[in-house]
C-alpha atoms as a PDB file:
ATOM      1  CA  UNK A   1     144.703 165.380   4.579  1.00  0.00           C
ATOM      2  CA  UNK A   2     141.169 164.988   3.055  1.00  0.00           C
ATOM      3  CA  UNK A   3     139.972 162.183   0.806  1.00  0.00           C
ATOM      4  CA  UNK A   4     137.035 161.884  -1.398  1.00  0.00           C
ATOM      5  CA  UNK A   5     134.818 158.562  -2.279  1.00  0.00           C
ATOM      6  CA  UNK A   6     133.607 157.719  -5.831  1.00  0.00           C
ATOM      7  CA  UNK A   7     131.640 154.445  -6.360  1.00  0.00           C
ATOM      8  CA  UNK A   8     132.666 152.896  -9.886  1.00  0.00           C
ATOM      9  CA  UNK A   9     131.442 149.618 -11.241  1.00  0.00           C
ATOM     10  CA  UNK A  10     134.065 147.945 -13.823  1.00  0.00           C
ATOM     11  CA  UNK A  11     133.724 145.556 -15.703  1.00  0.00           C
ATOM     12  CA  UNK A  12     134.798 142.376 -17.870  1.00  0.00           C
ATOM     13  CA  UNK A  13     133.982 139.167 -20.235  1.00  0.00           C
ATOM     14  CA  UNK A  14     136.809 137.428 -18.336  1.00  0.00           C
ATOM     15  CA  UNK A  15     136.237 137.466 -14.578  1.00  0.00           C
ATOM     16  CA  UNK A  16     135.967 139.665 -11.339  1.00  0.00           C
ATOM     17  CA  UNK A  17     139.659 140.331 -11.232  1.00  0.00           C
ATOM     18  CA  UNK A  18     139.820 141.618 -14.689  1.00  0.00           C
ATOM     19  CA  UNK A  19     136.865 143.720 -13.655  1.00  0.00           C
ATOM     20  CA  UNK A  20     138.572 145.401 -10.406  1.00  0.00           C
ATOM     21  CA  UNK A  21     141.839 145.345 -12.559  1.00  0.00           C
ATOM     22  CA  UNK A  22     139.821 147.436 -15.481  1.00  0.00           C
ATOM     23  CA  UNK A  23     137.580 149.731 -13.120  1.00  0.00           C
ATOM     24  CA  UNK A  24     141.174 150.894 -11.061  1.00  0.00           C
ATOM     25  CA  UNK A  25     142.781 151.152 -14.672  1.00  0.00           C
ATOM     26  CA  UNK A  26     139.923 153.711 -16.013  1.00  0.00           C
ATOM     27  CA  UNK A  27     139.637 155.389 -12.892  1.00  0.00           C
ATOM     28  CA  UNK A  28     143.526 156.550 -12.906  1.00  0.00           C
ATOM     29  CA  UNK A  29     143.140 158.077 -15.866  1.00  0.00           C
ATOM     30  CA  UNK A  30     140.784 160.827 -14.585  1.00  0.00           C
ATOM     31  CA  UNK A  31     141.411 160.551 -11.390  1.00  0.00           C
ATOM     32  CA  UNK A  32     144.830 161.288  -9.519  1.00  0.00           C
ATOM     33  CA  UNK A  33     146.513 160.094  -6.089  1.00  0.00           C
ATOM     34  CA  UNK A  34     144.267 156.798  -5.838  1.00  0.00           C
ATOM     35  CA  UNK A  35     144.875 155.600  -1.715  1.00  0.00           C
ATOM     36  CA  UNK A  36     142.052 152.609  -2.017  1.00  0.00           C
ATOM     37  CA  UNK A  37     139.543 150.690  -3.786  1.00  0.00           C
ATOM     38  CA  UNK A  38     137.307 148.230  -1.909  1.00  0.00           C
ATOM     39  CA  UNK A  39     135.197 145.978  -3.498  1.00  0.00           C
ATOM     40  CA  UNK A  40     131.601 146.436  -2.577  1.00  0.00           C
ATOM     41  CA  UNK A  41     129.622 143.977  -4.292  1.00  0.00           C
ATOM     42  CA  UNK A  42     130.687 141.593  -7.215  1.00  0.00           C
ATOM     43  CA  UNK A  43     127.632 140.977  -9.873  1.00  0.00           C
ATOM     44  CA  UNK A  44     127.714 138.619 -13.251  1.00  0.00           C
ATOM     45  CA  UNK A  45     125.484 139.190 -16.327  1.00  0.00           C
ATOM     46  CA  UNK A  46     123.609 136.159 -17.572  1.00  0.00           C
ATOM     47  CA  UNK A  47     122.466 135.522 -21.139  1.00  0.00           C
ATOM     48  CA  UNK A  48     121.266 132.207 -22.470  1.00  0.00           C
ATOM     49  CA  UNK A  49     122.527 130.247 -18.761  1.00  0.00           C
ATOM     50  CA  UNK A  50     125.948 131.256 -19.593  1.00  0.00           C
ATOM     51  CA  UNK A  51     127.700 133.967 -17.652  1.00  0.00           C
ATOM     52  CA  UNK A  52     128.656 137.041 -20.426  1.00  0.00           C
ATOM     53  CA  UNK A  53     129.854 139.665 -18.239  1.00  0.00           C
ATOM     54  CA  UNK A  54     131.275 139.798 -14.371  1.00  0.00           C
ATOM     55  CA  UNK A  55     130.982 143.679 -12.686  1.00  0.00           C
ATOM     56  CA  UNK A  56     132.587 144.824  -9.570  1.00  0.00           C
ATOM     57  CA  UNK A  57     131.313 147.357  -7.529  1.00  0.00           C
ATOM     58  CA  UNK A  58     133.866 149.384  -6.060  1.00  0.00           C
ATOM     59  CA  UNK A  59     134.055 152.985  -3.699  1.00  0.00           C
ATOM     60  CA  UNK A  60     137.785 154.719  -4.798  1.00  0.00           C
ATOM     61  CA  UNK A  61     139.798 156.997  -2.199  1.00  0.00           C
ATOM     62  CA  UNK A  62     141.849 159.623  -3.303  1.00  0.00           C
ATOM     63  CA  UNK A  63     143.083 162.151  -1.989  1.00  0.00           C
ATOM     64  CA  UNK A  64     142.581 165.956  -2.655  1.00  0.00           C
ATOM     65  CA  UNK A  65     144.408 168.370  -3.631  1.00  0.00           C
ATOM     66  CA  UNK A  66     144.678 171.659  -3.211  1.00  0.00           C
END
């Protein structure tokens, strides 16, 4: 078998696990046969001292197909 990486960054208004939840979500629909996703590095967005957005940097295996 052979797998190929893609780094994706998701994101959401609600919190990191919306933002893995949301990156793995739009990733499926392009991409088929999804092994992992590991969480790289976890980020927030900060407007007026008050946290708007949380991002989650993520690397997606799947596997490829002939």
């Amino acid at each position: 078998m052979v797998f190929k990486y893609i780094d994706i960054l998701g994101e959401s208004a609600e919190g990191f696990d919306g933002a893995v939840q949301n990156a793995v979500e739009e990733t499926a629909k392009t991409v088929k046969d999804i092994r992992t996703a590991e969480v790289l590095k976890l980020n927030v967005i900060v407007s007026n001292d008050k946290i708007v957005e949380y991002q989650a940097l993520m690397r997606v295996a799947f596997k490829v197909k002939r």
